[in-house]
Protein backbone atom coordinates (compact mmCIF):
# COMPACT_ATOMS: atom_id res chain seq x y z
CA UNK A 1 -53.23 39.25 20.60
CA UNK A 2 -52.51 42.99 20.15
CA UNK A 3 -55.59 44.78 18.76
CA UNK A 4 -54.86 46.91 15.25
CA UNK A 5 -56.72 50.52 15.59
CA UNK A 6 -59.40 48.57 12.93
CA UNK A 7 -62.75 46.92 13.02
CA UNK A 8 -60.57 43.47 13.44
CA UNK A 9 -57.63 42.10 15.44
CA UNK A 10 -53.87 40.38 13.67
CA UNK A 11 -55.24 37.33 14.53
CA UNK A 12 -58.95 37.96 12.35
CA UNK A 13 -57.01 39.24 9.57
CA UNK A 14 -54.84 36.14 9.96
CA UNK A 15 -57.26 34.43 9.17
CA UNK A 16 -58.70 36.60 6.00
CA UNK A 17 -55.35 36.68 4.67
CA UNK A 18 -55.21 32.72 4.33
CA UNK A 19 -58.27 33.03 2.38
CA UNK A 20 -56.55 34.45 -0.62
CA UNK A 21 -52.81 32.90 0.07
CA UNK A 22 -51.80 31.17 -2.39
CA UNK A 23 -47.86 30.43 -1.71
CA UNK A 24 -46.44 29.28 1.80
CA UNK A 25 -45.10 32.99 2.52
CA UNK A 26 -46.71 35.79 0.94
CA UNK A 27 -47.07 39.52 1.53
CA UNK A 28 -50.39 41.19 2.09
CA UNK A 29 -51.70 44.47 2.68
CA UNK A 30 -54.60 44.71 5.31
CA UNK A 31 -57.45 47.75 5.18
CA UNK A 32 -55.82 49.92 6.91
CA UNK A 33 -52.72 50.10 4.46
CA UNK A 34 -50.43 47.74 6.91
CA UNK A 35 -48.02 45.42 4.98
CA UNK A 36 -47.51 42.15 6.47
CA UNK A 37 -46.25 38.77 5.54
CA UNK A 38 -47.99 35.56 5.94
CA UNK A 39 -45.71 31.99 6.47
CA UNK A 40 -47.54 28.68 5.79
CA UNK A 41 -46.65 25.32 7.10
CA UNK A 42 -46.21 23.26 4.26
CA UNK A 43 -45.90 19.53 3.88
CA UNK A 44 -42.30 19.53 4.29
CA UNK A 45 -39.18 21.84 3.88
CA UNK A 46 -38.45 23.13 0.31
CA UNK A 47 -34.60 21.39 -0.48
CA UNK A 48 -34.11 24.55 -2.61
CA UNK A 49 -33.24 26.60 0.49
CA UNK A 50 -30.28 24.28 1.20
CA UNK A 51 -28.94 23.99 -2.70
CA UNK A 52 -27.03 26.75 -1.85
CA UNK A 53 -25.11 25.89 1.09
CA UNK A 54 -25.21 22.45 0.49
CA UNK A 55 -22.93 23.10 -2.45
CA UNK A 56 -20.53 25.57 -0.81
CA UNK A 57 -19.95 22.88 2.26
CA UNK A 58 -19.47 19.65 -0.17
CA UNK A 59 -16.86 21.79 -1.89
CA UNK A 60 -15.25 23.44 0.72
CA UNK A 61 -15.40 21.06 3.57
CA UNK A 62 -16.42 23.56 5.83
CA UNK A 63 -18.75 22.31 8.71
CA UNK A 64 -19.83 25.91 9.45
CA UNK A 65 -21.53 26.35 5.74
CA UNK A 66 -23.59 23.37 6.34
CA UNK A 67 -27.03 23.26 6.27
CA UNK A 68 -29.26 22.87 9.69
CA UNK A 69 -31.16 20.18 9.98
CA UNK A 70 -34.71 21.52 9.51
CA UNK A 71 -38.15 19.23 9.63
CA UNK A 72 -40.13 22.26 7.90
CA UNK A 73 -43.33 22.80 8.17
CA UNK A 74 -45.23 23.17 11.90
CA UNK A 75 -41.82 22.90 13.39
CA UNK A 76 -39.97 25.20 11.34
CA UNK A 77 -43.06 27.64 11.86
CA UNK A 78 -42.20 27.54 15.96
CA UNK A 79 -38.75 27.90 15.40
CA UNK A 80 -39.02 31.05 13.76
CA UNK A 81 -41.64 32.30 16.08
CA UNK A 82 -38.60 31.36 19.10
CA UNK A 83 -36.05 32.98 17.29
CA UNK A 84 -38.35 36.18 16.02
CA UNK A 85 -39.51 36.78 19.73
CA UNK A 86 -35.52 36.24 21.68
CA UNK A 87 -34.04 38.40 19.24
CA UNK A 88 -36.55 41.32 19.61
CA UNK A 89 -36.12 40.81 23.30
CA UNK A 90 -32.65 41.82 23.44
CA UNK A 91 -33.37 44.79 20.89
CA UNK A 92 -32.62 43.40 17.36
CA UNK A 93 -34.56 44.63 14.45
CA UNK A 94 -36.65 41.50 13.15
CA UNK A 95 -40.17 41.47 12.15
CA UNK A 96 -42.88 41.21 14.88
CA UNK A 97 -44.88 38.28 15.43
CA UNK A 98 -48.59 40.05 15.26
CA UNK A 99 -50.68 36.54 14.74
CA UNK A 100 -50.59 32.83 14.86
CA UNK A 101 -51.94 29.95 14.76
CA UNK A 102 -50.60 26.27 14.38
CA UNK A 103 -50.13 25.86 10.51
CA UNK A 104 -49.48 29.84 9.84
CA UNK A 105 -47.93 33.05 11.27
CA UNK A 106 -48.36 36.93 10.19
CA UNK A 107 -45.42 39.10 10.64
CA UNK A 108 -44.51 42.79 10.12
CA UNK A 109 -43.00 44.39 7.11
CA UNK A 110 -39.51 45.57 7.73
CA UNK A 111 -38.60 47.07 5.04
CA UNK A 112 -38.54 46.52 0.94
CA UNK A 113 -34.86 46.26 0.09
CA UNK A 114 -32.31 43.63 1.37
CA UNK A 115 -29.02 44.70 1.81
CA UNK A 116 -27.90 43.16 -1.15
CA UNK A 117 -30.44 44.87 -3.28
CA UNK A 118 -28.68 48.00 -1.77
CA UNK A 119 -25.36 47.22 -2.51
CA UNK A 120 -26.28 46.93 -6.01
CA UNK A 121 -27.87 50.08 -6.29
CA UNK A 122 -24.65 52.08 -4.58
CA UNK A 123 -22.18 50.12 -6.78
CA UNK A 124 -21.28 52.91 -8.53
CA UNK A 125 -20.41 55.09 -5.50
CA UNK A 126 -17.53 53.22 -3.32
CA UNK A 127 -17.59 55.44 -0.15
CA UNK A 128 -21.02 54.61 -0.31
CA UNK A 129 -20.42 51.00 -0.76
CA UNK A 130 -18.11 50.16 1.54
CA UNK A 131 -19.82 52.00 4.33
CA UNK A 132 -22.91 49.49 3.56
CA UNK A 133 -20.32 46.57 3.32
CA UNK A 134 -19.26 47.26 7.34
CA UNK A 135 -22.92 48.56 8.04
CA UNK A 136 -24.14 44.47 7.80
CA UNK A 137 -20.93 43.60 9.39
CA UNK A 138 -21.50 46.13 12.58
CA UNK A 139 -25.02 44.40 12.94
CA UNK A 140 -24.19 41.17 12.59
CA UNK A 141 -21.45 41.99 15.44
CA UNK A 142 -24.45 43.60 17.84
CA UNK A 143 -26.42 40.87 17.28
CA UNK A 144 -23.51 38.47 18.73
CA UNK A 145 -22.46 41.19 21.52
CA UNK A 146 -26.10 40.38 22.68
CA UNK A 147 -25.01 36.55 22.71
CA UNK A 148 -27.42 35.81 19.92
CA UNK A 149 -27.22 34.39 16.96
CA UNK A 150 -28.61 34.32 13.30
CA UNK A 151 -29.67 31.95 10.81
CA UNK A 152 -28.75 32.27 6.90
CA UNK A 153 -26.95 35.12 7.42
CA UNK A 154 -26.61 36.28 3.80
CA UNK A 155 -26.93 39.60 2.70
CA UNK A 156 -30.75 38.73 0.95
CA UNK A 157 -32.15 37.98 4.24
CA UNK A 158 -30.89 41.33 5.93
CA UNK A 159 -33.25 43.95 5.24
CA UNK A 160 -31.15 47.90 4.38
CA UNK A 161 -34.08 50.30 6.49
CA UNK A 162 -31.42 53.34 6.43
CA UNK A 163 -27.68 54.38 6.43
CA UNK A 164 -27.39 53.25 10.28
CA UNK A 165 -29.96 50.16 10.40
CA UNK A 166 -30.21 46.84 9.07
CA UNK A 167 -32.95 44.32 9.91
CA UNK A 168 -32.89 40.78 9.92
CA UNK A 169 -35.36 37.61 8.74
CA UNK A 170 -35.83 34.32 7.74
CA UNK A 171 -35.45 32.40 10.86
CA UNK A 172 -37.14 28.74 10.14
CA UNK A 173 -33.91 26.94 11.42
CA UNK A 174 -32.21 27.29 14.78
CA UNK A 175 -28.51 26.67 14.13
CA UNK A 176 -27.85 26.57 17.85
CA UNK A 177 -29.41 23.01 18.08
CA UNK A 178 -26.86 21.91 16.07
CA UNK A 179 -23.50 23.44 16.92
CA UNK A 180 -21.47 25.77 19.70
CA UNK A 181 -22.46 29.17 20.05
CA UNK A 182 -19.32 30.14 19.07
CA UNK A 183 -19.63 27.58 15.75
CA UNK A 184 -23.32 29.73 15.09
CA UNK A 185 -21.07 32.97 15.13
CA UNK A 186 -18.85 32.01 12.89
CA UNK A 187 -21.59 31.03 10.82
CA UNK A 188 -23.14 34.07 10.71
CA UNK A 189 -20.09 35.63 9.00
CA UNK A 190 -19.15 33.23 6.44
CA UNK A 191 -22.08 33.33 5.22
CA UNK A 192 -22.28 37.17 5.44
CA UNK A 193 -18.88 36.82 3.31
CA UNK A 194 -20.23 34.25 1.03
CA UNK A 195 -22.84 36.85 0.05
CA UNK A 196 -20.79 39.42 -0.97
CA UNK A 197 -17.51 38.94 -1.34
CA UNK A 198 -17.70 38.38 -4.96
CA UNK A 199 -20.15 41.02 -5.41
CA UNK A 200 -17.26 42.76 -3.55
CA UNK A 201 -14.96 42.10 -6.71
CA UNK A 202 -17.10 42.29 -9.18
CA UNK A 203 -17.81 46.07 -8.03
CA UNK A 204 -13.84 46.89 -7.75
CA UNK A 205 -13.91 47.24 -3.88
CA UNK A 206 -12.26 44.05 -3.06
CA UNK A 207 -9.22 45.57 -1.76
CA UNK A 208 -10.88 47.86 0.49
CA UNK A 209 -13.75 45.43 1.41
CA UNK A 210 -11.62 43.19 2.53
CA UNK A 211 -9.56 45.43 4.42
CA UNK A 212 -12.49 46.09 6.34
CA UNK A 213 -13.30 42.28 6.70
CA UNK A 214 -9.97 41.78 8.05
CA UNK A 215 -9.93 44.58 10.64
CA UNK A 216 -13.64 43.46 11.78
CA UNK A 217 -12.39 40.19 12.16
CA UNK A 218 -9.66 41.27 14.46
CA UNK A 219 -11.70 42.78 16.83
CA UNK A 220 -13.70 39.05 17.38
CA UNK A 221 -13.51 36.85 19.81
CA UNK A 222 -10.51 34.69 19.52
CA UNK A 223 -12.73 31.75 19.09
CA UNK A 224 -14.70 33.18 16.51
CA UNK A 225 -11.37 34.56 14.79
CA UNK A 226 -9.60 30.81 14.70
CA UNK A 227 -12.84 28.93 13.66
CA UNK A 228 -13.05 31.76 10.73
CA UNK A 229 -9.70 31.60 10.03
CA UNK A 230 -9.37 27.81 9.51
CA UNK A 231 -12.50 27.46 7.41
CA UNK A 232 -11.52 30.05 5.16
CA UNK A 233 -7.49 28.02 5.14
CA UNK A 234 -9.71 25.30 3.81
CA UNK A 235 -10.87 26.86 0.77
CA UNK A 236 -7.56 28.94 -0.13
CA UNK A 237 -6.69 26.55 -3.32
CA UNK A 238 -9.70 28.03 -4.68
CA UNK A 239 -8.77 31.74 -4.97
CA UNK A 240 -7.56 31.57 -8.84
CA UNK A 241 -10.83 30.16 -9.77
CA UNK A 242 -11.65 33.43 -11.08
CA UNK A 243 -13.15 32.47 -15.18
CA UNK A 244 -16.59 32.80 -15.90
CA UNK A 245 -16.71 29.47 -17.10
CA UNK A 246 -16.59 27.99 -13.52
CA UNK A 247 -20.20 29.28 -12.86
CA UNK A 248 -21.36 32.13 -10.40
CA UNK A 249 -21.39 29.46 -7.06
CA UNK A 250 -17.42 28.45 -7.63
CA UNK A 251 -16.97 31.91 -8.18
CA UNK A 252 -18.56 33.12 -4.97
CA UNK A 253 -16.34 30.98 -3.28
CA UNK A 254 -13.07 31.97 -5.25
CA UNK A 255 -13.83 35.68 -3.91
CA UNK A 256 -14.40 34.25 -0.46
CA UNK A 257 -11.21 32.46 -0.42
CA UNK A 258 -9.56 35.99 -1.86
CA UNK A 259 -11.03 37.51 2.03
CA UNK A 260 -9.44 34.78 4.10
């Protein structure tokens, strides 16, 4: 284990840490100021983290939005330990694994803000805006030049660190084990596009947002491009669902048809 410049190692404040946790992912601050996060195995996978996509792929019919299988709890703790450790290998900005043990992991602190947190707060500046809209877009596109892959790709679990950076976590499924590596791209960028595109709207950008989506898209693999481009054909009798009254999940996927 790498030693921290205190009187204990990662792996003794591991331990310390777990004697105050009291959720199975939590955020502590060791003695020397550090910010970490410690994930807990628990008894089996929380259903809540699958509500959401669930939803979108029952109504949409698209296999890509589809949840990944995931047992939860020791398992999903490897997986993200696999996933953490061959994306920071090939130089993508994800938390470092500092300790472990078999029911719980401590990881770095990226950073405070998700990038949809930052779109919020540079709503009222579009230049600004847009520039983070094709910011997560360029990273999600170095992440797949690198022939890796993400996992729920939405804009909560990419982490803004500056004007040039984003970071990426939340990796307790591997959605490799389930489809092509093509399929995982594609993925990656509906759900990207799921995450904001209403937000998109919503903020008057939509025109120019999805400019930029359609321009990124271009530039894709041709495999990526046609399994993107028939997913989002699926869903394109859903564009005029624009009313309040349909609920903020149709209407995510209203502005996502709008993009395709």
């Amino acid at each position: 284990m790498s030693q921290t410049n205190y009187s204990t190692s990662y792996q003794q404040a591991l331990q310390q840490c777990l004697g105050k946790q009291s959720k199975l992912m939590q955020k502590h601050t060791l003695t020397s100021g550090e910010v970490v996060w410690v994930r807990q195995a628990g008894a089996r996978n929380s259903m809540w983290r699958y509500r959401l996509l669930k939803l979108a792929q029952q109504i949409t019919g698209i296999t890509m939005l589809q949840p990944v299988p995931n047992l939860g709890g020791v398992s999903s703790l490897r997986t993200e330990v696999q996933r953490l450790h061959a994306l920071s290998q090939t130089g993508i900005c994800v938390p470092k694994v500092l300790a472990q043990q078999t029911t719980a992991t401590m990881i770095s602190n990226i950073g405070e803000k998700n990038l949809e947190a930052e779109w919020w707060a540079c709503r009222k500046v579009k230049q600004t805006l847009l520039q983070r809209w094709l910011l997560g877009l360029n990273a999600i596109a170095q992440v797949h030049q690198h022939q890796q892959y993400l996992s729920e790709c939405f804009a909560r679990n990419m982490i803004f660190i500056n004007d040039k950076q984003i970071g990426f976590i939340d990796f307790e499924d591997d959605p490799l084990t389930a489809m092509t590596l093509p399929h995982c791209h594609a993925r990656d960028l509906l759900c990207y596009l799921h995450s904001g595109a209403q937000l998109m709207t919503k903020f008057g950008v939509a025109l120019e947002a999805r400019q930029l989506w359609h321009q990124f898209i271009a530039q894709q693999p041709e495999q990526t491009q046609t399994i993107i481009q028939t997913s989002l054909r699926k869903i394109r009798w859903m564009r005029h669902f624009t009313a309040q009254i349909y609920g903020k999940d149709t209407l995510k996927l209203a502005a996502m048809a709008n993009f395709g």
